[in-house]
PDB file of N, CA and C in Angstrom:
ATOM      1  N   UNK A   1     -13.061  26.087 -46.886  1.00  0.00           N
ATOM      2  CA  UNK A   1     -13.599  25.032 -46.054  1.00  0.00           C
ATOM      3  C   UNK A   1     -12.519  23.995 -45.724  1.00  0.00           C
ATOM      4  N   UNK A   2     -11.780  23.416 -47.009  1.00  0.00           N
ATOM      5  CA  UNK A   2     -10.644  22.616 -46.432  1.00  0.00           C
ATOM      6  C   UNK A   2      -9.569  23.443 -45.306  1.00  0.00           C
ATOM      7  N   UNK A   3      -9.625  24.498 -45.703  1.00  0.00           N
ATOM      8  CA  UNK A   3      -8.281  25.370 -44.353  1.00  0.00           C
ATOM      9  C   UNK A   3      -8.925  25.229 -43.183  1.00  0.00           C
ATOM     10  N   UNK A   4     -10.310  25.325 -43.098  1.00  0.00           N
ATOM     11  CA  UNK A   4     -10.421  25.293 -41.690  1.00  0.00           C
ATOM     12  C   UNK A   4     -11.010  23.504 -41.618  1.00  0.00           C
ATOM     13  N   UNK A   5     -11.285  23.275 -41.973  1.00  0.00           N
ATOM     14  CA  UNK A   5     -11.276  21.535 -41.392  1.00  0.00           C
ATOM     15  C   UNK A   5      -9.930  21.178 -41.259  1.00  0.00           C
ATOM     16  N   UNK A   6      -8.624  21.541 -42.014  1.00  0.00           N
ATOM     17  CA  UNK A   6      -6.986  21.370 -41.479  1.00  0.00           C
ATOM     18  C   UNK A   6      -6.705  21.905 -40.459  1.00  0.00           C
ATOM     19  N   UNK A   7      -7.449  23.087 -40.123  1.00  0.00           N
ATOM     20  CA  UNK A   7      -6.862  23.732 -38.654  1.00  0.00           C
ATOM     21  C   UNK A   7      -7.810  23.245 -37.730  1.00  0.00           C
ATOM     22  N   UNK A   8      -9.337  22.647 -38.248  1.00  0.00           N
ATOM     23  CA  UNK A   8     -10.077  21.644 -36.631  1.00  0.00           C
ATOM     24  C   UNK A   8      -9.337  20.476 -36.671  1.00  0.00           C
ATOM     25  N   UNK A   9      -8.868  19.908 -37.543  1.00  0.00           N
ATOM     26  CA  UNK A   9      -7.470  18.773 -37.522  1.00  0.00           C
ATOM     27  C   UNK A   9      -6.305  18.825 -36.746  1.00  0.00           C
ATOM     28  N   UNK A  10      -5.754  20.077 -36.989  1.00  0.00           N
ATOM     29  CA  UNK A  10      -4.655  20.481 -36.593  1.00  0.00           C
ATOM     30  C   UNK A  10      -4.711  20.647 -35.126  1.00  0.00           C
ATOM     31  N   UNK A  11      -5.993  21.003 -34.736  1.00  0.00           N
ATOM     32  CA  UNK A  11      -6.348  21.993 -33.146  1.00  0.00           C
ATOM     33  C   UNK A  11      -6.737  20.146 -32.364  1.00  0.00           C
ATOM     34  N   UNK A  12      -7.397  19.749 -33.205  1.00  0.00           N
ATOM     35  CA  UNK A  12      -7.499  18.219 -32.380  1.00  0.00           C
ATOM     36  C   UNK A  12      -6.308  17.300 -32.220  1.00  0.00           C
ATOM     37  N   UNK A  13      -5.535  16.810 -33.019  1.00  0.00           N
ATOM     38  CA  UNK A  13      -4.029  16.999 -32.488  1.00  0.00           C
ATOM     39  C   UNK A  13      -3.454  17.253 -31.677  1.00  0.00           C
ATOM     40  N   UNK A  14      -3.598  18.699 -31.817  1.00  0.00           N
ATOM     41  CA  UNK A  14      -3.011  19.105 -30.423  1.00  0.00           C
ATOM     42  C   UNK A  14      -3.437  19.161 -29.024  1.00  0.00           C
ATOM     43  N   UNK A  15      -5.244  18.757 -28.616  1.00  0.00           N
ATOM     44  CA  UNK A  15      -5.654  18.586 -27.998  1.00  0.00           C
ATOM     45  C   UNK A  15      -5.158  17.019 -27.211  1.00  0.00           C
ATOM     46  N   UNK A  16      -5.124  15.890 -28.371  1.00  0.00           N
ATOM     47  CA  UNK A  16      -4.655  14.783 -28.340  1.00  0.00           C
ATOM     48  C   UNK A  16      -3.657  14.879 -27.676  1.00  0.00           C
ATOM     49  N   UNK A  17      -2.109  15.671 -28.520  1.00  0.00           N
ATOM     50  CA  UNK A  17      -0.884  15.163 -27.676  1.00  0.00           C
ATOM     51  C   UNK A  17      -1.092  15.896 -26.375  1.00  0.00           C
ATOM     52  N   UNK A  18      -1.843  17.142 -25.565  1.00  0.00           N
ATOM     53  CA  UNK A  18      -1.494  17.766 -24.462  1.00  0.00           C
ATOM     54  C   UNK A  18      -2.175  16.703 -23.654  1.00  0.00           C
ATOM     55  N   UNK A  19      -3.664  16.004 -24.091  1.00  0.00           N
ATOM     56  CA  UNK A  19      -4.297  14.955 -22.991  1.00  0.00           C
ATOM     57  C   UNK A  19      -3.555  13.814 -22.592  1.00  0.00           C
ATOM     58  N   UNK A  20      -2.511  13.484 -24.120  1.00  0.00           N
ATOM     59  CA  UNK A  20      -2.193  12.080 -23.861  1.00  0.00           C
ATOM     60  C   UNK A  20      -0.783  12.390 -22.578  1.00  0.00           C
ATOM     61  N   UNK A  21      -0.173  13.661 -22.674  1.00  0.00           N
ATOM     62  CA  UNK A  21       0.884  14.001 -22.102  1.00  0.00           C
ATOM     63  C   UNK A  21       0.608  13.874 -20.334  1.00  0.00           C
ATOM     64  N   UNK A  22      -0.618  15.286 -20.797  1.00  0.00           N
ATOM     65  CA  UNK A  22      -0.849  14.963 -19.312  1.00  0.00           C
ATOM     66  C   UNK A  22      -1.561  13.585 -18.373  1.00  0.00           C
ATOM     67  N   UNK A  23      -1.862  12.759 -19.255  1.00  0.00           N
ATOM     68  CA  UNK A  23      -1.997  10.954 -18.916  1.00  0.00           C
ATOM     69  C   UNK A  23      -0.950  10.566 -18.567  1.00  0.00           C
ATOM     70  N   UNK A  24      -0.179  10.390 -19.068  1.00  0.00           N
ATOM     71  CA  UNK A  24       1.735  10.414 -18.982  1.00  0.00           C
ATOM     72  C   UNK A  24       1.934  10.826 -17.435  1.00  0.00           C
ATOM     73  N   UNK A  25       1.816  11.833 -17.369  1.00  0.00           N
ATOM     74  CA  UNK A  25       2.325  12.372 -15.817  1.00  0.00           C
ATOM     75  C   UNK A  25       1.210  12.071 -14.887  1.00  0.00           C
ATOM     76  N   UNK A  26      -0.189  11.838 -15.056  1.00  0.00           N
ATOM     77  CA  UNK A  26      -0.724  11.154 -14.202  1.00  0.00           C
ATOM     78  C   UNK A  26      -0.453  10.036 -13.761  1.00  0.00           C
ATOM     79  N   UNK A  27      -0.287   9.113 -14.653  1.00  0.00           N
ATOM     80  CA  UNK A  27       0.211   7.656 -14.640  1.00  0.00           C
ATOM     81  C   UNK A  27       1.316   7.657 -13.825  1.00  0.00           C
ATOM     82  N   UNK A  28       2.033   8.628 -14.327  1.00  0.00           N
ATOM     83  CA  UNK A  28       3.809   8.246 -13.600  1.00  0.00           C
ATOM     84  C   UNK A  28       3.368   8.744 -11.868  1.00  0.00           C
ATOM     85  N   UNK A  29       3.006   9.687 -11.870  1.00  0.00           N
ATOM     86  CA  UNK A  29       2.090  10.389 -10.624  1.00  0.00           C
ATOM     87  C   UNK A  29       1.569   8.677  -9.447  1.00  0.00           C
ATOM     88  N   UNK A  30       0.579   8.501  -9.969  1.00  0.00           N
ATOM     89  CA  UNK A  30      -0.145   7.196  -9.364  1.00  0.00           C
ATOM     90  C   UNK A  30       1.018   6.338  -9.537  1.00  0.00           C
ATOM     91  N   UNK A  31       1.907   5.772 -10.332  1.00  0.00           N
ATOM     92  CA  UNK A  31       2.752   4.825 -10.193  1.00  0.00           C
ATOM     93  C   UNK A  31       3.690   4.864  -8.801  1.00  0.00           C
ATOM     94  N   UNK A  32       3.678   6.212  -8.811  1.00  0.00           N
ATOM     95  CA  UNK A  32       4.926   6.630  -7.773  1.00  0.00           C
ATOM     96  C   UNK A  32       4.229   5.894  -6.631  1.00  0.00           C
ATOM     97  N   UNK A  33       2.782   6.515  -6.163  1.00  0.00           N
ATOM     98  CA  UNK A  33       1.846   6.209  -5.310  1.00  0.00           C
ATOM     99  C   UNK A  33       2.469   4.726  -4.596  1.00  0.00           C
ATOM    100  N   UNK A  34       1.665   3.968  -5.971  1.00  0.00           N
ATOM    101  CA  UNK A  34       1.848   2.531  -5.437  1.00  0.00           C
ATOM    102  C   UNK A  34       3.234   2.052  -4.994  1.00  0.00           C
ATOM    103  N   UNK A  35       4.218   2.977  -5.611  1.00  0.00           N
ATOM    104  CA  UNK A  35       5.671   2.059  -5.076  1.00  0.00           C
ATOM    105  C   UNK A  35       5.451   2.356  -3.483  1.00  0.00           C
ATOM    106  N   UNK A  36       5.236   3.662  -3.187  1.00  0.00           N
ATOM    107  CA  UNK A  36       5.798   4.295  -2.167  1.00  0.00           C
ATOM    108  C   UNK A  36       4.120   3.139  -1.022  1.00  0.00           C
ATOM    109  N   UNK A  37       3.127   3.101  -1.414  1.00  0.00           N
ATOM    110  CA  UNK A  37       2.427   2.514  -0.198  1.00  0.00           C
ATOM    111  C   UNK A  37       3.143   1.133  -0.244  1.00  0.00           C
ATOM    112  N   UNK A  38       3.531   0.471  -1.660  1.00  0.00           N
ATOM    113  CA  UNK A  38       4.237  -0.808  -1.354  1.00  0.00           C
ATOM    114  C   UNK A  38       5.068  -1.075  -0.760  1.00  0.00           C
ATOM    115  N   UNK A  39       6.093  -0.051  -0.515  1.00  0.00           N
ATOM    116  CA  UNK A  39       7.002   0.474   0.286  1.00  0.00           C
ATOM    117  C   UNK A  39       6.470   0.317   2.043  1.00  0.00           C
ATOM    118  N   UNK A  40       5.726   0.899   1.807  1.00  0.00           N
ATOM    119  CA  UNK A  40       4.815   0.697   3.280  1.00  0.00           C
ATOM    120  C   UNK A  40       4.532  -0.521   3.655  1.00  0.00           C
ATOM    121  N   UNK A  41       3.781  -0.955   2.859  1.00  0.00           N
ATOM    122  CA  UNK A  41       3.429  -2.726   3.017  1.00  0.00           C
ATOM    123  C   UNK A  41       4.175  -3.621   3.192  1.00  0.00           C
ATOM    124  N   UNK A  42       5.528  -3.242   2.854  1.00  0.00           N
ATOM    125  CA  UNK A  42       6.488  -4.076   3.024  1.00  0.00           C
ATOM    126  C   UNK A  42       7.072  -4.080   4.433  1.00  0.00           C
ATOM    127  N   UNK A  43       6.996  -2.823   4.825  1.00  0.00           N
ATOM    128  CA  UNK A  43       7.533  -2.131   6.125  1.00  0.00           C
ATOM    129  C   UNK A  43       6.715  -2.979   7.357  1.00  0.00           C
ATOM    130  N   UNK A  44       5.568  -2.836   6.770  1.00  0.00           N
ATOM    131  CA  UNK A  44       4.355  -3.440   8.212  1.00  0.00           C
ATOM    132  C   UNK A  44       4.395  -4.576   8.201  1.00  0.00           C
ATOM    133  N   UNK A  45       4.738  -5.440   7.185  1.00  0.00           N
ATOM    134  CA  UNK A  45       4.877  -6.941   7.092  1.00  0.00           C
ATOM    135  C   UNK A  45       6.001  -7.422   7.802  1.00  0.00           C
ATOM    136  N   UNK A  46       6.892  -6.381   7.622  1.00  0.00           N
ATOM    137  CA  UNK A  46       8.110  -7.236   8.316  1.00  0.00           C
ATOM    138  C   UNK A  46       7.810  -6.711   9.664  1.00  0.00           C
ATOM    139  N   UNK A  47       7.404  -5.143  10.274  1.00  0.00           N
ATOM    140  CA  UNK A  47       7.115  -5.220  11.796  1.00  0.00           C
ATOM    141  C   UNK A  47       6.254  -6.189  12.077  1.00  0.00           C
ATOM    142  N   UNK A  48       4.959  -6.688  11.191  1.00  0.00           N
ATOM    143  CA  UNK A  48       3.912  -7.696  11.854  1.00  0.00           C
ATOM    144  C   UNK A  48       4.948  -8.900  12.115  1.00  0.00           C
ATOM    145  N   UNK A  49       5.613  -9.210  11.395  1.00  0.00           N
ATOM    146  CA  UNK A  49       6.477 -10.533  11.432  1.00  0.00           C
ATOM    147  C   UNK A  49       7.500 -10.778  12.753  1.00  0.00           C
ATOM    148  N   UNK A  50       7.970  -9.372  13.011  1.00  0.00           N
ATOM    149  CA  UNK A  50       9.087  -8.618  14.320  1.00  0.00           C
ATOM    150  C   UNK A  50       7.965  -9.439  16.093  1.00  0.00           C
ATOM    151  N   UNK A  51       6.681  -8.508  15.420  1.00  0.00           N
ATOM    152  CA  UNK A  51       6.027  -8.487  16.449  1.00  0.00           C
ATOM    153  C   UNK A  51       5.424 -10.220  16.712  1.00  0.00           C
ATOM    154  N   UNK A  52       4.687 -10.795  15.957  1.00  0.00           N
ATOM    155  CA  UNK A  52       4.630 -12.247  16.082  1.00  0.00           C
ATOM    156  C   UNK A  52       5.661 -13.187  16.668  1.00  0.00           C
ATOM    157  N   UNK A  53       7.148 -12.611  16.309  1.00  0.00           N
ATOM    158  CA  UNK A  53       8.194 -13.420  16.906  1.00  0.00           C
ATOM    159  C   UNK A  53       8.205 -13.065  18.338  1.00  0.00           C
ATOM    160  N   UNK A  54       7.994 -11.747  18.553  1.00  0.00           N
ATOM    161  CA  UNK A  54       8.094 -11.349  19.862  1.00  0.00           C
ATOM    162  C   UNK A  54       7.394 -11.965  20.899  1.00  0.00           C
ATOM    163  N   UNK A  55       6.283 -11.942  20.392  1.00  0.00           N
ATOM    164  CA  UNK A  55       4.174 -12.592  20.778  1.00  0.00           C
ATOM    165  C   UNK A  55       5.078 -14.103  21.473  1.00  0.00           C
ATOM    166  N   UNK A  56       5.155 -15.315  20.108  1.00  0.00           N
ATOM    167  CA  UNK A  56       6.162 -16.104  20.273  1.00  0.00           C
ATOM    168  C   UNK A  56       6.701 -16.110  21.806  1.00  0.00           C
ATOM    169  N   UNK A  57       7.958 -15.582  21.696  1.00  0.00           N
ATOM    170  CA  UNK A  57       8.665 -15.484  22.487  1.00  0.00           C
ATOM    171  C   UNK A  57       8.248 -15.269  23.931  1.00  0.00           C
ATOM    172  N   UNK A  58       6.989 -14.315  23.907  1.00  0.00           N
ATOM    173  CA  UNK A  58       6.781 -13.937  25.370  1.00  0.00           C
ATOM    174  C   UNK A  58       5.738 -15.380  25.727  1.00  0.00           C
ATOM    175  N   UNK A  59       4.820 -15.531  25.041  1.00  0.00           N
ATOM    176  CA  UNK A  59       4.208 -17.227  25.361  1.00  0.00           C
ATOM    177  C   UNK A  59       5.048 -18.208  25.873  1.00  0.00           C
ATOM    178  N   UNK A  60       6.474 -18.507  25.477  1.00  0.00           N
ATOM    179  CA  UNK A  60       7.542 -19.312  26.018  1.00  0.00           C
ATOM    180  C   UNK A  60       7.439 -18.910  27.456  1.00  0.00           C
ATOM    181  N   UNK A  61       7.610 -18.148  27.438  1.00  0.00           N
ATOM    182  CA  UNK A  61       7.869 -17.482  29.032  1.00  0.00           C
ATOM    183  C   UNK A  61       6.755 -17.654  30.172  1.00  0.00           C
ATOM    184  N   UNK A  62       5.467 -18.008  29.563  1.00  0.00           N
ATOM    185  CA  UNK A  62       4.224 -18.294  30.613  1.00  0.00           C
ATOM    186  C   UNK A  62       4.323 -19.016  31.261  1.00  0.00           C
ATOM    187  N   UNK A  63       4.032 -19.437  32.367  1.00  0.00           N
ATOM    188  CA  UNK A  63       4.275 -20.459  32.973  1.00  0.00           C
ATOM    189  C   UNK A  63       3.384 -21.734  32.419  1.00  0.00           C
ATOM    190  N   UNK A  64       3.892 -22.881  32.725  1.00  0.00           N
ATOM    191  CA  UNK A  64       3.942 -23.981  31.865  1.00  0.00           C
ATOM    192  C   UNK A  64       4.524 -24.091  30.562  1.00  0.00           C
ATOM    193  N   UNK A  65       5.592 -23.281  29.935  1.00  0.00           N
ATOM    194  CA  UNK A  65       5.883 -23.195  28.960  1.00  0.00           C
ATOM    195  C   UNK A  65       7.271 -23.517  29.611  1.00  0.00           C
ATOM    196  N   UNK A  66       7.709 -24.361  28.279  1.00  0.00           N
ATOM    197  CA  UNK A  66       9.587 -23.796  28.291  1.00  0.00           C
ATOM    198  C   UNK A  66       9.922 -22.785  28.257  1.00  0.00           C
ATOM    199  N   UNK A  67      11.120 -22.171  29.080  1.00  0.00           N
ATOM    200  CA  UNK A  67      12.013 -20.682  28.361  1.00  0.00           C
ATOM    201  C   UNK A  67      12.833 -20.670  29.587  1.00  0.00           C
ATOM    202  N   UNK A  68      14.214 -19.748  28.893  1.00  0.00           N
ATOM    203  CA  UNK A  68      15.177 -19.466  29.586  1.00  0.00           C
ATOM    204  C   UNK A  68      14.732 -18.643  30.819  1.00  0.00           C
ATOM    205  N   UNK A  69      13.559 -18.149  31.006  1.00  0.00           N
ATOM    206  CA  UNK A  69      13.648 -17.243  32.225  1.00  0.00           C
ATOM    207  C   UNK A  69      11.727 -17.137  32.750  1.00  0.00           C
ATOM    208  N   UNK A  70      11.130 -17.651  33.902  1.00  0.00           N
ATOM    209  CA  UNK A  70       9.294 -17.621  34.074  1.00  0.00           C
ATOM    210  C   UNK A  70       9.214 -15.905  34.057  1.00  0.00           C
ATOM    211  N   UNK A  71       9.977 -15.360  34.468  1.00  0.00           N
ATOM    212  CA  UNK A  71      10.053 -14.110  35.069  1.00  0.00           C
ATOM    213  C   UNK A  71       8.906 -13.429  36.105  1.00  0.00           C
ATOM    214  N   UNK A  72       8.766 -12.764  35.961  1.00  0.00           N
ATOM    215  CA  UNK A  72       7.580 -11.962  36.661  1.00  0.00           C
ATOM    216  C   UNK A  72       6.229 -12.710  35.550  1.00  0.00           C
ATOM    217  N   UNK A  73       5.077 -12.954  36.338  1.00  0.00           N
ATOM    218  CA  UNK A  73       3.973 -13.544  35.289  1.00  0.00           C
ATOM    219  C   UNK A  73       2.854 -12.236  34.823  1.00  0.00           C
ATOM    220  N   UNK A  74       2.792 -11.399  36.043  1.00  0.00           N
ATOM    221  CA  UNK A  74       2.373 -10.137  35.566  1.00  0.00           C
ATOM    222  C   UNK A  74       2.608  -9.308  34.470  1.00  0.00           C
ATOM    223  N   UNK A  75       3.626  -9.130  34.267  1.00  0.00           N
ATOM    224  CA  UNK A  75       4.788  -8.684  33.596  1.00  0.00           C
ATOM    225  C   UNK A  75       4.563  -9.029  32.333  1.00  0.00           C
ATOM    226  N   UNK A  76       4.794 -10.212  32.043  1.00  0.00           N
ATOM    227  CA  UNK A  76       4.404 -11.670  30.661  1.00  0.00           C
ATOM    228  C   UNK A  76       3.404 -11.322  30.584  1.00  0.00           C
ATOM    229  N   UNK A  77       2.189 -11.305  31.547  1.00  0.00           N
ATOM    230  CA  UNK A  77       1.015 -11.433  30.517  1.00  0.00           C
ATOM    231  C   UNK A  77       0.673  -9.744  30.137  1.00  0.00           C
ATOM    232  N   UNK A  78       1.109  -8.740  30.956  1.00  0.00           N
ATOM    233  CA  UNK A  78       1.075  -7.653  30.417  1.00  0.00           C
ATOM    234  C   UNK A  78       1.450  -6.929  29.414  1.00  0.00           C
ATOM    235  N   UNK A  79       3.233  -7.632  28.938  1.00  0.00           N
ATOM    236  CA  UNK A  79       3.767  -7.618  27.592  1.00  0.00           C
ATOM    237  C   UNK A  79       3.101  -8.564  26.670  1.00  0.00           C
ATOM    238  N   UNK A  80       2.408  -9.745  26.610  1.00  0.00           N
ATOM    239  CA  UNK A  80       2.079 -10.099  25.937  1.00  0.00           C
ATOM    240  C   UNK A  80       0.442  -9.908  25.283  1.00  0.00           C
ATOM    241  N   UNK A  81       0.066  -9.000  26.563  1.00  0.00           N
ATOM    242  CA  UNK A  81      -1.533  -8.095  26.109  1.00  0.00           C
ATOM    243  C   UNK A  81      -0.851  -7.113  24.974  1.00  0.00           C
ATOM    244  N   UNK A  82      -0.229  -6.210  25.379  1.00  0.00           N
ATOM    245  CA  UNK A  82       0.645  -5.463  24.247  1.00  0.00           C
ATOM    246  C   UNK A  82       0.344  -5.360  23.268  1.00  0.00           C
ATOM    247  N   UNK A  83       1.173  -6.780  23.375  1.00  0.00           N
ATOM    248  CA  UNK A  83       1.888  -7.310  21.946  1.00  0.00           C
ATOM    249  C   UNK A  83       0.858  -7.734  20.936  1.00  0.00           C
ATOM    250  N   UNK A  84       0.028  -8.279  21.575  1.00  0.00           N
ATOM    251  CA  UNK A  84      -1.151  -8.766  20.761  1.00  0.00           C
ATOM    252  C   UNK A  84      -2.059  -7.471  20.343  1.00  0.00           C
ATOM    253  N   UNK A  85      -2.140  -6.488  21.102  1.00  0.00           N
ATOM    254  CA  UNK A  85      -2.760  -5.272  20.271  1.00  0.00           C
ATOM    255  C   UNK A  85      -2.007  -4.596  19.485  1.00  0.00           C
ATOM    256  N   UNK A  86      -1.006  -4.482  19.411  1.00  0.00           N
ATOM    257  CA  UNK A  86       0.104  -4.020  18.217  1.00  0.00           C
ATOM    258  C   UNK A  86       0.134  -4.942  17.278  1.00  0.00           C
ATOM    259  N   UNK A  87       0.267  -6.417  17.500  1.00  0.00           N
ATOM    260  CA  UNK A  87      -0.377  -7.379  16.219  1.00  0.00           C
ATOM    261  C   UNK A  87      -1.149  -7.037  15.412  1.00  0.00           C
ATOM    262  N   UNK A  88      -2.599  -6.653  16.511  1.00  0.00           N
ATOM    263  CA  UNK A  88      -3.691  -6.552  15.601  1.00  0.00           C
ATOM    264  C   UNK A  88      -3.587  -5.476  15.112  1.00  0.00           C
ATOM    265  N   UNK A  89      -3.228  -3.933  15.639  1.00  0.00           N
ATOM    266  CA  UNK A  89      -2.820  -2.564  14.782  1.00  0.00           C
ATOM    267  C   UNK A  89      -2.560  -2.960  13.730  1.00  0.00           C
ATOM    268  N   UNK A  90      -1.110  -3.291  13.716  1.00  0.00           N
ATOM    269  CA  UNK A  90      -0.254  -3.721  12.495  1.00  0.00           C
ATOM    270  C   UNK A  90      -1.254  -4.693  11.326  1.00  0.00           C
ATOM    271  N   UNK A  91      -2.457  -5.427  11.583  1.00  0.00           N
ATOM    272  CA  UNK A  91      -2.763  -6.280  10.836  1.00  0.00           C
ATOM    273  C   UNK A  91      -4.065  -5.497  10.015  1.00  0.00           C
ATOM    274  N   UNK A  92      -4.465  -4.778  10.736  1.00  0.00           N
ATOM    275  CA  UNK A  92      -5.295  -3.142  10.241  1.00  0.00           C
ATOM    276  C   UNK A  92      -4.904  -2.556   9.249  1.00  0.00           C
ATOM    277  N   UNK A  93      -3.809  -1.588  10.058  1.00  0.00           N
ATOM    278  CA  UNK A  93      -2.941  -0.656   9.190  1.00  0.00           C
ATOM    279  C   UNK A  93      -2.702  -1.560   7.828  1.00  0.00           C
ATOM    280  N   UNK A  94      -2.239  -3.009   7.748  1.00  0.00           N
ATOM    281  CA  UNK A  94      -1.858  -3.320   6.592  1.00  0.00           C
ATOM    282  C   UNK A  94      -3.156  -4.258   5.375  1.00  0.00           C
ATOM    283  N   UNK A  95      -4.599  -3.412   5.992  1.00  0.00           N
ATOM    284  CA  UNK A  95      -5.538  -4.148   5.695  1.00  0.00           C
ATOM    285  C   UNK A  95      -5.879  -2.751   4.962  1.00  0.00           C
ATOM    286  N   UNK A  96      -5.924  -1.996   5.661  1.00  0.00           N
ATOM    287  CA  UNK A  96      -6.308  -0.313   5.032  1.00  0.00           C
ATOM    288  C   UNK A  96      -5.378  -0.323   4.022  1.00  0.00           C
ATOM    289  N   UNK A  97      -4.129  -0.265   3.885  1.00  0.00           N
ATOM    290  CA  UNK A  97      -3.482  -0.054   3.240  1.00  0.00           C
ATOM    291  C   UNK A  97      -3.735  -1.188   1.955  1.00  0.00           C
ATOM    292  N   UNK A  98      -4.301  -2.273   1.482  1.00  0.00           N
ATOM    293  CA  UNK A  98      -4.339  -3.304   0.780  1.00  0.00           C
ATOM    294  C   UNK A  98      -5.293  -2.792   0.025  1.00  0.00           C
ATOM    295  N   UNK A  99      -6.345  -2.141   1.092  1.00  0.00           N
ATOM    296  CA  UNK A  99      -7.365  -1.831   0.058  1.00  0.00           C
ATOM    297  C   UNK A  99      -7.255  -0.167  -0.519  1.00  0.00           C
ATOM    298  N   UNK A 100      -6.544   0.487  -0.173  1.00  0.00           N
ATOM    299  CA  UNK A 100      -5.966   1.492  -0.779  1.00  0.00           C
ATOM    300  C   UNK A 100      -5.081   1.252  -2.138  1.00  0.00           C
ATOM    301  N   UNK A 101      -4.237   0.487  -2.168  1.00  0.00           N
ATOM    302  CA  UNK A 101      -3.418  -0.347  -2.985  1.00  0.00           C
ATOM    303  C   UNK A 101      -4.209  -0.465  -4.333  1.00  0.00           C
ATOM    304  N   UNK A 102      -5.518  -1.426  -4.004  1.00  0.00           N
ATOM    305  CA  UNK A 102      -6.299  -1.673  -4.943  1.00  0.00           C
ATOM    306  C   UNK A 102      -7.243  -0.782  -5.203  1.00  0.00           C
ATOM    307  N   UNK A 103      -7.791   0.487  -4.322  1.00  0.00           N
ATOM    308  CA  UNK A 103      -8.378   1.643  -5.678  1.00  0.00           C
ATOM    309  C   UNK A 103      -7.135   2.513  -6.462  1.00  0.00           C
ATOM    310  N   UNK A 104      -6.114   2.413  -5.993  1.00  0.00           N
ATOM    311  CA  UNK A 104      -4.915   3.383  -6.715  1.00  0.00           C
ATOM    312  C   UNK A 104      -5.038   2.276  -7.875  1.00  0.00           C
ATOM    313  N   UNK A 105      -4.325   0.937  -7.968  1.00  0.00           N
ATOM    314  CA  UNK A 105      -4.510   0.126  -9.098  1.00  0.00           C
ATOM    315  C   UNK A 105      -5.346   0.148 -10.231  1.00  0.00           C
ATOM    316  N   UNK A 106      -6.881   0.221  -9.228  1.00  0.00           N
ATOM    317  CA  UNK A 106      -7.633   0.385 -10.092  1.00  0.00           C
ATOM    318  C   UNK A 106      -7.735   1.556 -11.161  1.00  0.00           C
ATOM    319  N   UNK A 107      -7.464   2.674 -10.429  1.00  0.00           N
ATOM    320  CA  UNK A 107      -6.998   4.052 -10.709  1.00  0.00           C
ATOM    321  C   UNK A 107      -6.375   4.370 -12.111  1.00  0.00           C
ATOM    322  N   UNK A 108      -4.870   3.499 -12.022  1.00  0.00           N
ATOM    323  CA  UNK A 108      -3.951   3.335 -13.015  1.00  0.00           C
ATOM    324  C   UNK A 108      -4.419   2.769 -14.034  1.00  0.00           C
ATOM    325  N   UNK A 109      -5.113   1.848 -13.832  1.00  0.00           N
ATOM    326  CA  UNK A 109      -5.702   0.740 -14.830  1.00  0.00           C
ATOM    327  C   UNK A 109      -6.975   1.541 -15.990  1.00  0.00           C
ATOM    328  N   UNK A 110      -7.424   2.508 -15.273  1.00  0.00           N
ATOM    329  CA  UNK A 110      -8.261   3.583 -16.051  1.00  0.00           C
ATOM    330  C   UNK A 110      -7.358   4.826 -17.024  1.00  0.00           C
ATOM    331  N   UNK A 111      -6.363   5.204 -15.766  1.00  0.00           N
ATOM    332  CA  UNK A 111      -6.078   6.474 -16.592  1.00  0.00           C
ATOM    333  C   UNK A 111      -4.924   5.424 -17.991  1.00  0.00           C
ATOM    334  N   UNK A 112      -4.090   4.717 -17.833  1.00  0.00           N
ATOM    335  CA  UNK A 112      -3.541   3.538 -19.022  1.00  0.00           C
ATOM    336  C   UNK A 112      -4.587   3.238 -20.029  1.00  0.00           C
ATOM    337  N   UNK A 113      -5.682   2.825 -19.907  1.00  0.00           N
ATOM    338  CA  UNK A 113      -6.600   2.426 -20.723  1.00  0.00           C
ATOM    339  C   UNK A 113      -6.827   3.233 -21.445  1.00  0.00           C
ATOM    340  N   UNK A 114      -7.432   4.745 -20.497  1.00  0.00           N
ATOM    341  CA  UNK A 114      -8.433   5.674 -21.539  1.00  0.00           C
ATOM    342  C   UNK A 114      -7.649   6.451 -22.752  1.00  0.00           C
ATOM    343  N   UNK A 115      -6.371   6.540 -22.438  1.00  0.00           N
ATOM    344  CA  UNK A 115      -5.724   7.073 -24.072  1.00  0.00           C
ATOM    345  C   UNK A 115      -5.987   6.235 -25.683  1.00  0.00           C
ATOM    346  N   UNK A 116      -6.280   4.623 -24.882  1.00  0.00           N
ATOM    347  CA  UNK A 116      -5.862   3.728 -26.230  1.00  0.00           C
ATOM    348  C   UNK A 116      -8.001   3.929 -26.873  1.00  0.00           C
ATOM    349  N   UNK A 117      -8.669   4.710 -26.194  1.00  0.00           N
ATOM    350  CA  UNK A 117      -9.656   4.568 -26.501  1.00  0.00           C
ATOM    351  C   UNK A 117     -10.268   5.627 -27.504  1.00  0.00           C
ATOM    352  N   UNK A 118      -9.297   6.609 -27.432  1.00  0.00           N
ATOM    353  CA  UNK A 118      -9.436   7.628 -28.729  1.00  0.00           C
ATOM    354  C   UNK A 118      -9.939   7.059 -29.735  1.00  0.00           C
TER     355      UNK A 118
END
């Protein structure tokens, strides 16, 4: 009876280190995740930021505005229709992505936890 309660010992063990292992590579798995969408987020922040300066810039140009050049007004307000829907894309895309962010987080925050709960 003790040999085999040492080998349901022994066999749980080893159940232990293969779950906790493969937690290990999940974790690192989902970690990667989040760098790489943060990676992203970072990307769209600075185009949203590109594009706002741009937005900016073409408003100068309306008439009644200061700027180096009225140009064509068609033109202006047509680049600046654009611009403002690529704003808002960009402010989407990085809204989807935020809340993606936070079920992966959440994600991590489970598979980290559930080993220490053995």
């Amino acid at each position: 009876l003790k040999s085999f309660k040492g080998f349901l010992l022994h066999q749980h063990l080893q159940e232990i280190k293969r779950n906790t292992k493969e937690t290990r590579v999940n974790a690192m798995l989902v970690e990667q995740e989040v760098d790489r969408l943060n990676e992203v987020f970072l990307q769209l922040t600075t185009q949203l930021q590109k594009q706002e300066e741009h937005r900016r810039l073409l408003e100068r140009q309306l008439p009644g505005h200061e700027g180096p050049s009225q140009g064509d007004v068609q033109d202006v307000f047509n680049a600046l229709g654009a611009s403002r829907s690529e704003t808002l894309m960009l402010k989407l895309k990085r809204r989807c992505l935020c809340q993606r962010l936070e079920e992966i987080s959440s994600s991590l925050s489970e598979i980290t936890v559930s080993p220490q709960d053995c």
